[in-house]
C-alpha atoms as a PDB file:
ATOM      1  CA  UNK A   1     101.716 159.909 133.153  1.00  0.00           C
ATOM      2  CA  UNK A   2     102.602 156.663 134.560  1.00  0.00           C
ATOM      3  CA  UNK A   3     106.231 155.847 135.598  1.00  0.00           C
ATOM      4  CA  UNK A   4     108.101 153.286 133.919  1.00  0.00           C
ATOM      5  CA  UNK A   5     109.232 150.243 135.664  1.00  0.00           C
ATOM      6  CA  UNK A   6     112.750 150.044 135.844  1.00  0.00           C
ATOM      7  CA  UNK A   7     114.329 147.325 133.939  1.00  0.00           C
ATOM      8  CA  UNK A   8     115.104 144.169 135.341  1.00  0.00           C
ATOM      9  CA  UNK A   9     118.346 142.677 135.005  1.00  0.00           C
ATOM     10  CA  UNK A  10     118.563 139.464 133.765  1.00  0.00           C
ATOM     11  CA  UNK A  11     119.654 136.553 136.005  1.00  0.00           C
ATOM     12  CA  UNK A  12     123.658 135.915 135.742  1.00  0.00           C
ATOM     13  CA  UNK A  13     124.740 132.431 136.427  1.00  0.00           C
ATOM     14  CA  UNK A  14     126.457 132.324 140.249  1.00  0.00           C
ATOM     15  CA  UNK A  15     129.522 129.819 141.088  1.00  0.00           C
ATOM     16  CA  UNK A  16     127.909 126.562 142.318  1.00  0.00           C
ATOM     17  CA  UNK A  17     131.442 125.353 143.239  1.00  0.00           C
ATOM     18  CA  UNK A  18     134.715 124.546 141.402  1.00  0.00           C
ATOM     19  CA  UNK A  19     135.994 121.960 139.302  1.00  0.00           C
ATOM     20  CA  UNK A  20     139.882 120.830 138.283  1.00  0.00           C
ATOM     21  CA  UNK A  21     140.597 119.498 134.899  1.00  0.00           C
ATOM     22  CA  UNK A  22     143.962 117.675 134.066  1.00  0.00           C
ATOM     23  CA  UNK A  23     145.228 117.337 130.432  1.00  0.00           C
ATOM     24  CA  UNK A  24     148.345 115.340 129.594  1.00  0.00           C
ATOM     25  CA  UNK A  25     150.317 116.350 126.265  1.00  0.00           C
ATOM     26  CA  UNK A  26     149.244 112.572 124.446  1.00  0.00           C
ATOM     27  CA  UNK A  27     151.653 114.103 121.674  1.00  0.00           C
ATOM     28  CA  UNK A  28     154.664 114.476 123.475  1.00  0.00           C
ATOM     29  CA  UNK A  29     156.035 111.522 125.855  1.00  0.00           C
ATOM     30  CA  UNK A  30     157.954 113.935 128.037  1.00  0.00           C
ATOM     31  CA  UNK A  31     155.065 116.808 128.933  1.00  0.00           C
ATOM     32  CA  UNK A  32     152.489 113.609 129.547  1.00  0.00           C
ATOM     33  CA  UNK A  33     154.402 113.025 132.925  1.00  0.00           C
ATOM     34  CA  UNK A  34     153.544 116.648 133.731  1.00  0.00           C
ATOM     35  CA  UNK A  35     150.275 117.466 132.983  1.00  0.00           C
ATOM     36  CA  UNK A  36     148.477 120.916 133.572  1.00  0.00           C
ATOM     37  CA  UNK A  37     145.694 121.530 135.643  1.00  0.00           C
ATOM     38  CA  UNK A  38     142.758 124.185 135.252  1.00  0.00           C
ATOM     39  CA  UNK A  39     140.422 124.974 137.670  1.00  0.00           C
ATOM     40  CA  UNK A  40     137.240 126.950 137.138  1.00  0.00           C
ATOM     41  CA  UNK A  41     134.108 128.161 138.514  1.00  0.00           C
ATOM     42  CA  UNK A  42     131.527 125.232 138.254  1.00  0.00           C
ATOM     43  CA  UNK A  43     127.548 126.640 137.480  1.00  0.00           C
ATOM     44  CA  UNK A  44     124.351 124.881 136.883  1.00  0.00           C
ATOM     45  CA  UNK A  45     122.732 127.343 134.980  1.00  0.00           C
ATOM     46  CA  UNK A  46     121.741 125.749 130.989  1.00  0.00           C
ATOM     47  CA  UNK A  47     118.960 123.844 131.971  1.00  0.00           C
ATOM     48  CA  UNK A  48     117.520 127.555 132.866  1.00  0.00           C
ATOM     49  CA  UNK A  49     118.919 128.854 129.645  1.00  0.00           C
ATOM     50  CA  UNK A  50     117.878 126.381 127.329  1.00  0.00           C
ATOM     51  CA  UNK A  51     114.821 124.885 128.520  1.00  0.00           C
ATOM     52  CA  UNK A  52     111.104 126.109 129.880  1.00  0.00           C
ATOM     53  CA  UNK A  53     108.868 128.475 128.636  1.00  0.00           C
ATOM     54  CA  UNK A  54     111.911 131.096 128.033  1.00  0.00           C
ATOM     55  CA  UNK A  55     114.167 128.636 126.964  1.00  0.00           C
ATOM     56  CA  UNK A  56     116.803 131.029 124.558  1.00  0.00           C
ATOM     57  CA  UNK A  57     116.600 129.797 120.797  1.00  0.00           C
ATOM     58  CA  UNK A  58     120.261 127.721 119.714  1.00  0.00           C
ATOM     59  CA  UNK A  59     122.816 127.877 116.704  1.00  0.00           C
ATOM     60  CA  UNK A  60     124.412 124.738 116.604  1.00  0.00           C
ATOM     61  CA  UNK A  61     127.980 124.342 115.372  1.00  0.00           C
ATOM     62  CA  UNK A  62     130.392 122.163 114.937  1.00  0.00           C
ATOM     63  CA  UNK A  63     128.969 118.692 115.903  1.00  0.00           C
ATOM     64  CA  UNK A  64     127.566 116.702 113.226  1.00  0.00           C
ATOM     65  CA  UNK A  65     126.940 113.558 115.159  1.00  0.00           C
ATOM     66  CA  UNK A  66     123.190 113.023 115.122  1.00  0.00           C
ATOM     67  CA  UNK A  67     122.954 112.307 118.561  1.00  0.00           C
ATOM     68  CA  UNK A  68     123.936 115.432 120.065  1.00  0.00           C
ATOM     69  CA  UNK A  69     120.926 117.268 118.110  1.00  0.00           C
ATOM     70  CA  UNK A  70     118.045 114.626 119.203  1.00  0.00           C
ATOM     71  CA  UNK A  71     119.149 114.218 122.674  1.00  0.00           C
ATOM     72  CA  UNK A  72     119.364 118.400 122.756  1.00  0.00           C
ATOM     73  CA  UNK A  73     115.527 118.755 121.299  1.00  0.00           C
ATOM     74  CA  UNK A  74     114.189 115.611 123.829  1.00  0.00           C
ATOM     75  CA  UNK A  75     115.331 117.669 126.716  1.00  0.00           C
ATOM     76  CA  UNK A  76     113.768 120.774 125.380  1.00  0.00           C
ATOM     77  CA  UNK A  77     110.482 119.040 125.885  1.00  0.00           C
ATOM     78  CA  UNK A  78     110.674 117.204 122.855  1.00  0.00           C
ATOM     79  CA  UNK A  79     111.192 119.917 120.392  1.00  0.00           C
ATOM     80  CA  UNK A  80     112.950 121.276 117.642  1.00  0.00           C
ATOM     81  CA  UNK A  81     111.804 124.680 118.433  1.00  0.00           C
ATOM     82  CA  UNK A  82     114.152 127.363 118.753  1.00  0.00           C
ATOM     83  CA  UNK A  83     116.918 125.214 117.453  1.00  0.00           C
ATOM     84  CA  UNK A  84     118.924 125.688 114.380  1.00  0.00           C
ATOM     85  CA  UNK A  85     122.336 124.685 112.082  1.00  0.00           C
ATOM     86  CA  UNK A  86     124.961 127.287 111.810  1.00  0.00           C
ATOM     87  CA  UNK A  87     126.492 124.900 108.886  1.00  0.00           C
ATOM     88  CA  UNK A  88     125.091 121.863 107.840  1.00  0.00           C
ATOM     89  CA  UNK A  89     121.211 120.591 107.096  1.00  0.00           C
ATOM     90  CA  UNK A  90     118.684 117.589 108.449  1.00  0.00           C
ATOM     91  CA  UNK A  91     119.774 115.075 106.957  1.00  0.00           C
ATOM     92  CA  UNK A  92     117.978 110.873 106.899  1.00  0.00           C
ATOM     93  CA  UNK A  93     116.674 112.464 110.081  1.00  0.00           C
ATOM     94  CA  UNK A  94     114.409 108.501 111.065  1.00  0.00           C
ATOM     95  CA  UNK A  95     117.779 106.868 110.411  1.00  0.00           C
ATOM     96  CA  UNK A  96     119.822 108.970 113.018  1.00  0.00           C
ATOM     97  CA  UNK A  97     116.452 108.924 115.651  1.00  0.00           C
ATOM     98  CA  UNK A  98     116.971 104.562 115.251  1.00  0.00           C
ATOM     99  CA  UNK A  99     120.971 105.578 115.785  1.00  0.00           C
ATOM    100  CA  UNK A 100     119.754 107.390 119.108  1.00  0.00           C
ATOM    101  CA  UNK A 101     117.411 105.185 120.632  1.00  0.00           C
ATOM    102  CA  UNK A 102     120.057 102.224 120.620  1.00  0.00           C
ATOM    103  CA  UNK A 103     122.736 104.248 122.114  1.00  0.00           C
ATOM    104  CA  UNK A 104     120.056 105.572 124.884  1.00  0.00           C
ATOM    105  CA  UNK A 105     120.230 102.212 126.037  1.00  0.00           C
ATOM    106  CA  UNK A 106     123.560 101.655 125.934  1.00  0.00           C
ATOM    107  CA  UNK A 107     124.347 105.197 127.276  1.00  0.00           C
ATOM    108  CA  UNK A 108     122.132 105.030 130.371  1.00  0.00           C
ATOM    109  CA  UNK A 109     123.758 101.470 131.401  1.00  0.00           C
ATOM    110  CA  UNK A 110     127.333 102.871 131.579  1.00  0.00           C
ATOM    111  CA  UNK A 111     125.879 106.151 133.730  1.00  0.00           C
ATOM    112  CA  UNK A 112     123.932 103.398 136.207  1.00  0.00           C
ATOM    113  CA  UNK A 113     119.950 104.393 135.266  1.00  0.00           C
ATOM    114  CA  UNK A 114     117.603 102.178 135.785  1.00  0.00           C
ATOM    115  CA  UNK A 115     115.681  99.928 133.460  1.00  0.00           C
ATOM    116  CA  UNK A 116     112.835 102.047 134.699  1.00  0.00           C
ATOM    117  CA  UNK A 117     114.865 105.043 133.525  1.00  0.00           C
ATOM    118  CA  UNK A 118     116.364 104.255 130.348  1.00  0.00           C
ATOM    119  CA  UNK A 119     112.725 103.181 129.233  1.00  0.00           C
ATOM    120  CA  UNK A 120     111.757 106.442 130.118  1.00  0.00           C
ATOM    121  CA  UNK A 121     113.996 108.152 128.302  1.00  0.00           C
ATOM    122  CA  UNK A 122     113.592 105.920 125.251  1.00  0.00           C
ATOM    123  CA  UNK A 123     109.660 107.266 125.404  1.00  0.00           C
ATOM    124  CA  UNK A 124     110.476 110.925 125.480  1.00  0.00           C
ATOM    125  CA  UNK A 125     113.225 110.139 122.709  1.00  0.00           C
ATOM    126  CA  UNK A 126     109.978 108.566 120.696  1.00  0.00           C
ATOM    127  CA  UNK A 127     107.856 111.677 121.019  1.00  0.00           C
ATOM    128  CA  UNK A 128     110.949 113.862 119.358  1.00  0.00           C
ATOM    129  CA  UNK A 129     109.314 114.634 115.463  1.00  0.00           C
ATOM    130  CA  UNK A 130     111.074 115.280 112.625  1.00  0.00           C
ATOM    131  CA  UNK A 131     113.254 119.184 113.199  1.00  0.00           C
ATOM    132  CA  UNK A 132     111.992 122.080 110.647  1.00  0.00           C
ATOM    133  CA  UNK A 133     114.622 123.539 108.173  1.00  0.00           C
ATOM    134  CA  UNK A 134     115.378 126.780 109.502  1.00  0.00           C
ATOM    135  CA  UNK A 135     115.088 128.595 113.409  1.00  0.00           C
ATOM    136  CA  UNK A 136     117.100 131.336 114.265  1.00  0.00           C
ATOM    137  CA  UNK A 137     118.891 131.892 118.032  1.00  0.00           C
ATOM    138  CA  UNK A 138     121.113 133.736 119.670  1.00  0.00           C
ATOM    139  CA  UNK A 139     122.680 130.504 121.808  1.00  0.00           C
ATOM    140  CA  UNK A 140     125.775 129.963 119.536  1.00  0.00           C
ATOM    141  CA  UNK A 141     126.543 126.398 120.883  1.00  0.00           C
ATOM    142  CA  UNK A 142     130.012 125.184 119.198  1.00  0.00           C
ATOM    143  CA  UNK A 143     129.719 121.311 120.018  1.00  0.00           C
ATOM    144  CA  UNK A 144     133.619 120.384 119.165  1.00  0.00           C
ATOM    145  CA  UNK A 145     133.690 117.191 117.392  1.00  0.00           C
ATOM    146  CA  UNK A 146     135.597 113.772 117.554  1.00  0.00           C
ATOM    147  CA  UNK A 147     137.917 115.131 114.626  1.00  0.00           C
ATOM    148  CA  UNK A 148     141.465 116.118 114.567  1.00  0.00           C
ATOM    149  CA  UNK A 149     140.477 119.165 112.657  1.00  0.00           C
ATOM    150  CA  UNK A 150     139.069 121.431 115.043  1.00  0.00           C
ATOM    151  CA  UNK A 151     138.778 124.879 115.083  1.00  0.00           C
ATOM    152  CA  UNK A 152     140.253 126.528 118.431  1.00  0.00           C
ATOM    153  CA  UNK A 153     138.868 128.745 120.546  1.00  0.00           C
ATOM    154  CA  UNK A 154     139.926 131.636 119.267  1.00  0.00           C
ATOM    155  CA  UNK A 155     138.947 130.718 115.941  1.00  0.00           C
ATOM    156  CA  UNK A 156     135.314 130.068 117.045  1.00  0.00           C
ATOM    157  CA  UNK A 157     135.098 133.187 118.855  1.00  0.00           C
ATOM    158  CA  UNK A 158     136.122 135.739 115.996  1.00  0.00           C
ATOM    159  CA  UNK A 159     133.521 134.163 113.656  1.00  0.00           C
ATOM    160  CA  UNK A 160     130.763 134.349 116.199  1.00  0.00           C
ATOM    161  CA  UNK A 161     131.913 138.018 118.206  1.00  0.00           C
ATOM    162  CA  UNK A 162     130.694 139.614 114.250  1.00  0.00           C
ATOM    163  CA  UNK A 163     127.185 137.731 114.587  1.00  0.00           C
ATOM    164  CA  UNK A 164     126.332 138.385 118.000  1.00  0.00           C
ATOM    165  CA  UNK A 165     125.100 140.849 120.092  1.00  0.00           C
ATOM    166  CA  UNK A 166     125.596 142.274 123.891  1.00  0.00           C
ATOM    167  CA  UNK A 167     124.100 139.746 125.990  1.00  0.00           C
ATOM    168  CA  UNK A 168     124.422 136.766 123.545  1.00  0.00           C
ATOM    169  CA  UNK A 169     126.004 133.666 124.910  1.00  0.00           C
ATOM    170  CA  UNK A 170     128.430 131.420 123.114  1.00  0.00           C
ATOM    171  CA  UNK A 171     128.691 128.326 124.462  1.00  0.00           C
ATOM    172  CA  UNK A 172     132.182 125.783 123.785  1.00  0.00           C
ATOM    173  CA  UNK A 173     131.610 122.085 124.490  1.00  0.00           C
ATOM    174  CA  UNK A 174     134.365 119.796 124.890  1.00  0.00           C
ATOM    175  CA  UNK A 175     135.535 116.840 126.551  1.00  0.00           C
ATOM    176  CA  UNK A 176     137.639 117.059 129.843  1.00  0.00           C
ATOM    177  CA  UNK A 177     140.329 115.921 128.542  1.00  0.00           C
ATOM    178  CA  UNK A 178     140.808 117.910 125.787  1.00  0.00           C
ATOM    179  CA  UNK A 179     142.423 121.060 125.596  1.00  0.00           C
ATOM    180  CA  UNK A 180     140.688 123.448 127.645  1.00  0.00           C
ATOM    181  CA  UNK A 181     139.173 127.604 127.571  1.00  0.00           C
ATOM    182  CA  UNK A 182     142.438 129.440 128.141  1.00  0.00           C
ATOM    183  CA  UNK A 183     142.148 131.883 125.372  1.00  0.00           C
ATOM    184  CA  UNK A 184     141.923 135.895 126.111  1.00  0.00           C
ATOM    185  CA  UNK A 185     138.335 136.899 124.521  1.00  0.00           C
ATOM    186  CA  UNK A 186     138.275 140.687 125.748  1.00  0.00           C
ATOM    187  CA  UNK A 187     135.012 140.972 124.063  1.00  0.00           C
ATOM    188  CA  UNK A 188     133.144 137.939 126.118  1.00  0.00           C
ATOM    189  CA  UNK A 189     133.011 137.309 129.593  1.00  0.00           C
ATOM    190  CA  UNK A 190     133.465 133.888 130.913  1.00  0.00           C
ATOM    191  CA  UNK A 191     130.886 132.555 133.499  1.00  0.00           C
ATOM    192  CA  UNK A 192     132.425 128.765 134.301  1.00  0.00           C
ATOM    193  CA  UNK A 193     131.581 125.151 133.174  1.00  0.00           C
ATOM    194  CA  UNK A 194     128.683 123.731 133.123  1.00  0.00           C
ATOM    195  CA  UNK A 195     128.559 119.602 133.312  1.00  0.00           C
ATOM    196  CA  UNK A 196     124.852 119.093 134.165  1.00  0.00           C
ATOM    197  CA  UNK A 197     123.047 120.383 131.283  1.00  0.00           C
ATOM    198  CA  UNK A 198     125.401 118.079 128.976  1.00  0.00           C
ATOM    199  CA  UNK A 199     125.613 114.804 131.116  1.00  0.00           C
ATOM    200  CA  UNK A 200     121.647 115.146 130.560  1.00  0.00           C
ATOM    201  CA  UNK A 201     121.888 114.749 126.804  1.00  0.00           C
ATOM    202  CA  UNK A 202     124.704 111.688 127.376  1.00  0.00           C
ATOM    203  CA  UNK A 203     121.270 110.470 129.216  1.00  0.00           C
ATOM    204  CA  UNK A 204     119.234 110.791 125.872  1.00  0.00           C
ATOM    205  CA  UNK A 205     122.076 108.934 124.061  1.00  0.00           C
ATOM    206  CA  UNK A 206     124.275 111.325 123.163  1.00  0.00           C
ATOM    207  CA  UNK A 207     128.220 110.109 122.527  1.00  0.00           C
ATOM    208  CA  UNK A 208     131.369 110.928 120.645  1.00  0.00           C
ATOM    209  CA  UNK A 209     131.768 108.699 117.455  1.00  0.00           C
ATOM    210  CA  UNK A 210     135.222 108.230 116.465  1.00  0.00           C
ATOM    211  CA  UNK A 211     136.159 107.156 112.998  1.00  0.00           C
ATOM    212  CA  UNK A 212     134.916 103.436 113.675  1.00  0.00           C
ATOM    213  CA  UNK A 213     131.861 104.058 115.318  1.00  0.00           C
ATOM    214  CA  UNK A 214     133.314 103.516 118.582  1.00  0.00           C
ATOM    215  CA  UNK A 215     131.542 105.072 122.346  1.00  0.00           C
ATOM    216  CA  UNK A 216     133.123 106.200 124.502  1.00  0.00           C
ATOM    217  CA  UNK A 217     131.740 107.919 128.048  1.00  0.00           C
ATOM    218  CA  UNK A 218     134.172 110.485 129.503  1.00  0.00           C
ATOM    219  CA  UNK A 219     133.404 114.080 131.142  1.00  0.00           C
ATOM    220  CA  UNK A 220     131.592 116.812 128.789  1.00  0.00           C
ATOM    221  CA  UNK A 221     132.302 120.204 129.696  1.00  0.00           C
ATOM    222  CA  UNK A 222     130.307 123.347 128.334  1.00  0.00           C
ATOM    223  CA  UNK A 223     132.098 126.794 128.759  1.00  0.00           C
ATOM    224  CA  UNK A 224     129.850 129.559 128.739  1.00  0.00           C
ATOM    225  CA  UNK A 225     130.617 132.637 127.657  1.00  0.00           C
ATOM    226  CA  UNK A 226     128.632 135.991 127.177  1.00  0.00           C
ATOM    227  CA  UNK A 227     129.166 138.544 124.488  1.00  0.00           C
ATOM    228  CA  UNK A 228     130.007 142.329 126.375  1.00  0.00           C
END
């Protein structure tokens, strides 16, 4: 009888550097003169995760802001594929693709593209068709939203540890100025940040909305975190 191959371990992200965030207390007057810092291993290792011919299928959470979902299929070569909604549906889906296109533009300015670039992303945005209902994954991606309301980390973790399996990854996207990963998940170990992946969707339009339609550019963070 032939022998079996042994198994191949799948490729774990490595440090890529390290990267500082700051946080000021915006509450409290007195703790906003002494903020606290948190430093953290710094990988680049989504775009292999999510994208290419093994790209992992995602569970989106959290975000409901239309252009985090188009700018996340455009850069997973223009498809819905492999992407699906832990809690909400596809909703007026041409009126949030218009939404997209005209922040794109206004997106790519602020990061310094090109005119050569932005119109480039503006095609690839085009070729992005409507998503299907339903895809399941195993990439829980909790997108935190521009709401007061938000669930912490904990939270998200002991509603996802239940659905996931060893080897799963749970990912926690924030902004760098929000509170940041400090929580103790003993079932999920935590890899780093990852800011490339994410500053590629702000590329493909994606922004925060506050409650007046306001943009705003700042630093997007993604923790990533694997279930044990």
């Amino acid at each position: 009888m032939a022998e079996k191959m042994p198994k191949v371990k799948a490729k774990q992200p490595q440090p890529c550097g390290q990267y500082t965030v700051t946080v000021r207390d915006s509450m409290n007057s007195f703790w906003e003169d002494w903020p606290t810092e948190y430093t953290y291993d710094e990988i680049d290792f989504l775009s292999i995760l999510l994208t290419g011919p093994e790209a992992k299928e995602i569970v989106i959470f959290g975000e409901d802001n239309p252009t985090f979902d188009i700018a996340l299929a455009t850069a997973r070569n223009n498809s819905w594929e492999g992407i699906s909604y832990g809690v909400r549906h596809v909703l007026k889906f041409q009126e949030k693709k218009l939404r997209s296109i005209e922040l794109c533009s206004k997106m790519g300015r602020q990061q310094g593209l090109s005119e050569i670039e932005i119109m480039s992303r503006f095609q690839d945005m085009l070729k992005t068709p409507a998503p299907p209902p339903k895809v399941k994954g195993k990439v829980v991606w909790y997108q935190y939203p521009w709401t007061k309301k938000e669930l912490s980390v904990k939270e998200v973790v002991d509603e996802m540890e239940d659905q996931q399996k060893k080897g799963d990854y749970l990912l926690l996207g924030k902004l760098s100025n929000a509170d940041c990963y400090s929580s103790d998940c003993p079932n999920y170990s935590f890899f780093g940040i990852d800011r490339k992946f994410v500053n590629k969707l702000v590329s493909y339009g994606y922004c925060y909305q506050g409650e007046k339609k306001s943009t705003s550019f700042e630093e997007h963070l993604i923790f990533v975190l694997q279930k044990k």
